[in-house]
Protein backbone atom coordinates (compact mmCIF):
# COMPACT_ATOMS: atom_id res chain seq x y z
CA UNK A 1 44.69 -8.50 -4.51
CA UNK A 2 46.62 -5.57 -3.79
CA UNK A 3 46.67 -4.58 -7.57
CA UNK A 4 42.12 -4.71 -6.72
CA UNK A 5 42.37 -2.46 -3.84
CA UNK A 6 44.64 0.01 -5.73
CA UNK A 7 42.26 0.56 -8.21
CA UNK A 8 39.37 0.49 -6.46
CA UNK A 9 40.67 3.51 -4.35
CA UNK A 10 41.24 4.73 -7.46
CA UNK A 11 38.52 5.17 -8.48
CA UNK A 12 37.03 6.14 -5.77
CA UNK A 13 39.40 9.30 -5.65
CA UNK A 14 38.47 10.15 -9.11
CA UNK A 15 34.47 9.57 -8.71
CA UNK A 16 34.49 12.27 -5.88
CA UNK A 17 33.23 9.26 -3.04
CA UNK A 18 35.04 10.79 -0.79
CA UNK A 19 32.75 9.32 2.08
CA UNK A 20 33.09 5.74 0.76
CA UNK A 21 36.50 6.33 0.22
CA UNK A 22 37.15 6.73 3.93
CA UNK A 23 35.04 3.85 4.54
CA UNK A 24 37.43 2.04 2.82
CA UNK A 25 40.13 3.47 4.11
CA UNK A 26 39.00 2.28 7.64
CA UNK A 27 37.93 -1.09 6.32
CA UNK A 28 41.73 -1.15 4.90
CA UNK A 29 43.05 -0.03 8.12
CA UNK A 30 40.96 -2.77 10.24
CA UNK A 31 41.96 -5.56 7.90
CA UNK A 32 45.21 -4.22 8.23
CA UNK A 33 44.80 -4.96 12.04
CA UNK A 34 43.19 -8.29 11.81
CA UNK A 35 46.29 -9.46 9.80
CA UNK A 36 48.74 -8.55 11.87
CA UNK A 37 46.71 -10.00 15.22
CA UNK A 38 46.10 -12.97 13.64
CA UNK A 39 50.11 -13.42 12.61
CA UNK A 40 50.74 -12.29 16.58
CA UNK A 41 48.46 -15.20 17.76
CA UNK A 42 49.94 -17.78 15.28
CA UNK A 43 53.11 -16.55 16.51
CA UNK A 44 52.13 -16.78 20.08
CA UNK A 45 50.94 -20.11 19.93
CA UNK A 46 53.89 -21.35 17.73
CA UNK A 47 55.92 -20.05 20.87
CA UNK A 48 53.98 -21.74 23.25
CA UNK A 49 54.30 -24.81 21.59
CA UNK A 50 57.56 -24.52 21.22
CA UNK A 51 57.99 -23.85 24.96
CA UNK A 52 55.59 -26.93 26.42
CA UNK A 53 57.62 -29.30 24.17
CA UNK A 54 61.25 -27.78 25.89
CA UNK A 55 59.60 -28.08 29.32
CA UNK A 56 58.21 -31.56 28.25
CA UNK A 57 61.83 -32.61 27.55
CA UNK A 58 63.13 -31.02 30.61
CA UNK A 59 60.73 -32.85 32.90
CA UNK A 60 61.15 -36.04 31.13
CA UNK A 61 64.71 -36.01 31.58
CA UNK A 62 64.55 -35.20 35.33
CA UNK A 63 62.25 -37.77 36.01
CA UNK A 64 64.93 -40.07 34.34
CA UNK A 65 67.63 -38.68 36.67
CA UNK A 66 65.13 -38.89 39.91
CA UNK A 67 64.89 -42.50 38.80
CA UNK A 68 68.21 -43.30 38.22
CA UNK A 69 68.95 -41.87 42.17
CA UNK A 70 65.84 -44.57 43.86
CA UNK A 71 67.56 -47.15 41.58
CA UNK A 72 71.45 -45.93 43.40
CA UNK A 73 69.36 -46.43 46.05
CA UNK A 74 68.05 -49.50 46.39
CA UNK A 75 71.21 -50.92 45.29
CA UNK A 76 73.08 -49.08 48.23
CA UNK A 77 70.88 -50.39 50.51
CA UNK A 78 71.16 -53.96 49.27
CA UNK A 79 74.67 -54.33 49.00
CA UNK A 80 75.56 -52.48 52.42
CA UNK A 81 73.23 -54.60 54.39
CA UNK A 82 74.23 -57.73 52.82
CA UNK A 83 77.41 -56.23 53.63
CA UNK A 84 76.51 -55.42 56.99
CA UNK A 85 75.17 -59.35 57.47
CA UNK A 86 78.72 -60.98 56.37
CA UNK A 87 80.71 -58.89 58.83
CA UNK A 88 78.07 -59.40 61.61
CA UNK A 89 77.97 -63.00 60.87
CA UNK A 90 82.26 -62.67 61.20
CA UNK A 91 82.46 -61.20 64.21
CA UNK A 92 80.07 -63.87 65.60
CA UNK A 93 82.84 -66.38 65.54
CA UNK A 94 84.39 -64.55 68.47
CA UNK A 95 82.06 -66.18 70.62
CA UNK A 96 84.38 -69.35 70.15
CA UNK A 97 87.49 -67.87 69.17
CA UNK A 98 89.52 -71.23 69.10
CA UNK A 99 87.69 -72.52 66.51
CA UNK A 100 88.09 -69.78 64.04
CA UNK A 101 90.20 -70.48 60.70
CA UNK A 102 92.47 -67.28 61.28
CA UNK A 103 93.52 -66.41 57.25
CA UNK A 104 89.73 -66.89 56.53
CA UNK A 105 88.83 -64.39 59.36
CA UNK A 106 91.48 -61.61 58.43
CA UNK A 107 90.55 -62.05 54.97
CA UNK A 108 86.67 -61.51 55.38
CA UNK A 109 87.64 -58.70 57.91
CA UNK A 110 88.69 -56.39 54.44
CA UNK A 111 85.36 -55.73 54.28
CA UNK A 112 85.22 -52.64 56.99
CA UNK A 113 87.08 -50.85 54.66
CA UNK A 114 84.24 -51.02 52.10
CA UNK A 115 81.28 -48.53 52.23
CA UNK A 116 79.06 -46.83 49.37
CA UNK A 117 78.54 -43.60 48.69
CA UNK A 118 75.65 -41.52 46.96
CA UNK A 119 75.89 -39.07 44.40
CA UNK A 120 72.43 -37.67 42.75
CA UNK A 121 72.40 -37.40 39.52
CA UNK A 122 71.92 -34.19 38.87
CA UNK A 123 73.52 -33.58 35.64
CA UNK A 124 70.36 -32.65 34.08
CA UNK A 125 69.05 -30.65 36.75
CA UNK A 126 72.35 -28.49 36.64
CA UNK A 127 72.36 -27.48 33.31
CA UNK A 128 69.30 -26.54 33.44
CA UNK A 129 70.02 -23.66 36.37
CA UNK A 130 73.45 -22.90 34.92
CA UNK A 131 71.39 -22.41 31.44
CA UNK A 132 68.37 -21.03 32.76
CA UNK A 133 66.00 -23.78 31.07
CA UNK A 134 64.32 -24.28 34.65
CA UNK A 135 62.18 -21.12 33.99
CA UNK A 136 60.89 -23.82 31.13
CA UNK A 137 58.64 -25.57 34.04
CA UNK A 138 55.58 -23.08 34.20
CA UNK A 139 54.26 -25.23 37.57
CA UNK A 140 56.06 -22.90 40.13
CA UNK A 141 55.13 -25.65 42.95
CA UNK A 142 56.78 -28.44 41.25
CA UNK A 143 59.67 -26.02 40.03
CA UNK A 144 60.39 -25.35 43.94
CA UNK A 145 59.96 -29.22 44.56
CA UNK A 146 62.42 -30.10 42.13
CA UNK A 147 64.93 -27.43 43.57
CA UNK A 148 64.10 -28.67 47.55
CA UNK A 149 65.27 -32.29 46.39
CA UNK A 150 68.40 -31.58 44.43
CA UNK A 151 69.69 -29.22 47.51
CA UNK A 152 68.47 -32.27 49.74
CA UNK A 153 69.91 -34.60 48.33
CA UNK A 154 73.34 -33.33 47.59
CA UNK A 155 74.47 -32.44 51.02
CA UNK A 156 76.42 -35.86 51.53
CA UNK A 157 77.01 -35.40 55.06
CA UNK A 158 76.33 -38.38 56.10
CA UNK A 159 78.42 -40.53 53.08
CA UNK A 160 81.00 -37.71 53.52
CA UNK A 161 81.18 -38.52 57.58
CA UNK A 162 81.40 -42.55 56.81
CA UNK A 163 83.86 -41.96 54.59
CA UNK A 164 86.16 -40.26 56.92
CA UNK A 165 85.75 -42.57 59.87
CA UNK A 166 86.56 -45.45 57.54
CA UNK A 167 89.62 -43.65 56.60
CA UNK A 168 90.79 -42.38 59.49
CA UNK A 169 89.90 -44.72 62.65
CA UNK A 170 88.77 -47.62 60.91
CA UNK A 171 91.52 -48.45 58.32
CA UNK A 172 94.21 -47.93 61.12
CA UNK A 173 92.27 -49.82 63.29
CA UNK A 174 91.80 -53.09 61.54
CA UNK A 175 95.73 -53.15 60.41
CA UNK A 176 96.60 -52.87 63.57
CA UNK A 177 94.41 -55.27 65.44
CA UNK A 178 94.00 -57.68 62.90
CA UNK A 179 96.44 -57.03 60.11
CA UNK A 180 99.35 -56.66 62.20
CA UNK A 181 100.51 -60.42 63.06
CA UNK A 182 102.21 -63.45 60.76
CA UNK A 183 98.32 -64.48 59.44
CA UNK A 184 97.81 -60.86 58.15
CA UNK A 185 101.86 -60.36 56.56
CA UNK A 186 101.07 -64.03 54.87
CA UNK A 187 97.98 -63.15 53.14
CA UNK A 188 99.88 -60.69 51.56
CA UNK A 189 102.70 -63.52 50.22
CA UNK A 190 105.00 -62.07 53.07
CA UNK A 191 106.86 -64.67 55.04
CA UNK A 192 108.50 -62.93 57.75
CA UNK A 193 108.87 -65.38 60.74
CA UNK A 194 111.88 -65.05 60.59
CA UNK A 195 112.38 -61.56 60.68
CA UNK A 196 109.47 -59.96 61.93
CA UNK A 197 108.69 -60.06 65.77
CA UNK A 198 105.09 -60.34 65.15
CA UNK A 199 103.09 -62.70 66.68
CA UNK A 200 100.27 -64.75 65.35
CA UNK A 201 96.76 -63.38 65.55
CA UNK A 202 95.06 -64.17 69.23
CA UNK A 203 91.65 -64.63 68.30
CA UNK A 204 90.90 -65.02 71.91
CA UNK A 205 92.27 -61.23 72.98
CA UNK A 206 90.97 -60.16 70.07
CA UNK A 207 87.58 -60.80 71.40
CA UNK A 208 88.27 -58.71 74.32
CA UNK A 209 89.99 -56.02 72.67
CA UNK A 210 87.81 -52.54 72.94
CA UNK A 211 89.66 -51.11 70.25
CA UNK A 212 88.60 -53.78 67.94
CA UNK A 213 85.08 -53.39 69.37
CA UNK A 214 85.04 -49.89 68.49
CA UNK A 215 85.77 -50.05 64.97
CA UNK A 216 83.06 -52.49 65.02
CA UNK A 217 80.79 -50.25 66.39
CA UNK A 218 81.86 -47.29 64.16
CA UNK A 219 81.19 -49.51 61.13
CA UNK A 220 77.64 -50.53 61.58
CA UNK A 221 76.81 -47.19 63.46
CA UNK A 222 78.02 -45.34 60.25
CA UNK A 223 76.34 -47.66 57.60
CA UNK A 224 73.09 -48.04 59.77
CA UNK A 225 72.88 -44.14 59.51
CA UNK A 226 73.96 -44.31 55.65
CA UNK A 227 70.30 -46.37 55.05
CA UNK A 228 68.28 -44.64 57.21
CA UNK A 229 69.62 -41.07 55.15
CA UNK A 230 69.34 -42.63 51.64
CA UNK A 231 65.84 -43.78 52.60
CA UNK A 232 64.77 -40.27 53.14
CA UNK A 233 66.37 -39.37 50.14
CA UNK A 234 64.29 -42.04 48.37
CA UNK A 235 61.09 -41.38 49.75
CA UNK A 236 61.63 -37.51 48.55
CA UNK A 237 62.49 -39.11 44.67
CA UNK A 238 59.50 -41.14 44.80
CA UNK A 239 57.47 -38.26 45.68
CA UNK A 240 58.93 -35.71 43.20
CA UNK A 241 58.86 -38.35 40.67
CA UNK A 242 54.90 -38.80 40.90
CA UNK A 243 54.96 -34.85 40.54
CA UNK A 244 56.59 -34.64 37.58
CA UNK A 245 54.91 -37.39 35.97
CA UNK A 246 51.63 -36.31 36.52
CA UNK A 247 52.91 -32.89 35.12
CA UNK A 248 53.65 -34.65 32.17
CA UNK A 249 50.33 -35.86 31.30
CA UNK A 250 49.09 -32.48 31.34
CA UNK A 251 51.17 -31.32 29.42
């Protein structure tokens, strides 16, 4: 083809067409053009392509991750108020505190020192900022979305306060006021009525103890405030979610 054109301006020259010569020259020139616009576009659209299936990816993954957090979730929820309903049904046996099998109830009573925590999972969502692959979503709404949840939903407070009350006032609380008596050194295979000046547990002052009552209080206070955070937190996922699934259709 090129070998055709050479000749053809060849001839041309030596014919003394100078005017069609310049008509070809132009027509040589414009093809010329064409080419290289055409390879642009194919170019552009390969590019395109190749960016809508990265963003695809990206948003597919999230929505993975925003699932796996309502899934956390629900499980948090479940096991802390199942949690919750144990230790309220335990503390109902104070109402008749001579009845109550004392190793049973300072067993059972380990469970104040149990909470659950949190954490999004926002692996996916992090590499993407740290890599700059979140310029990859070309909706700038859902883009913002996506970073309003993830700063949501990693300030812990809340889990981080619970945690620190368990540690510090509830912990010491419940070995003092339960733990600390012959029933509590026992259930740890320590026989020390003979040694130890401890007295058995008095289920009856117990009762009527308002340190015991506040750890109590600072327990389902806490885990109450856990479930009502994490269900904001869910109700955010579930939106963003829809957002980037419907993103992914159009895409």
């Amino acid at each position: 083809m090129i070998r055709f054109f050479r000749k053809l301006r060849q001839n041309l020259l030596s014919e003394n067409k100078f005017s069609q010569y310049v008509l070809y020259a132009v027509g040589e020139i414009i093809l010329v053009v064409i080419g290289i616009l055409i390879a642009l576009q194919i170019n552009d659209y390969s590019e395109h392509n190749k960016q809508r299936k990265l963003e695809r990816l990206l948003l597919s993954n999230l929505s993975k991750d925003v699932e796996l957090d309502i899934r956390q979730i629900e499980n948090n929820t479940k096991l802390s108020r199942e949690r919750l309903g144990r230790l309220d049904s335990l503390v109902q046996l104070l109402k008749t505190p001579e009845s109550i099998d004392k190793a049973s109830f300072i067993r059972q009573s380990y469970e104040f020192v149990f909470d659950q925590y949190f954490k999004s999972n926002s692996g996916i969502f992090d590499e993407a900022v740290s890599s700059g692959k979140m310029s990859f979503v070309q909706n700038e709404a859902l883009r913002q979305d996506i970073f309003n949840y993830y700063r949501n939903a990693k300030e812990t407070y809340t889990d981080g306060t619970t945690r620190q009350i368990t540690d510090e006032y509830i912990t010491p609380l419940l070995v003092e006021h339960v733990y600390l008596n012959q029933e509590g050194l026992a259930m740890l295979g320590l026989n020390m009525g003979d040694i130890s000046v401890l007295k058995n547990l008095d289920a009856t002052a117990l009762a009527q103890n308002k340190e015991y009552w506040k750890m109590v209080l600072l327990k389902f206070g806490g885990n109450q405030e856990q479930i009502i955070r994490w269900s904001t937190i869910k109700k955010r996922a579930e939106e963003l979610k829809q957002r980037i699934d419907s993103e992914l259709e159009k895409i």
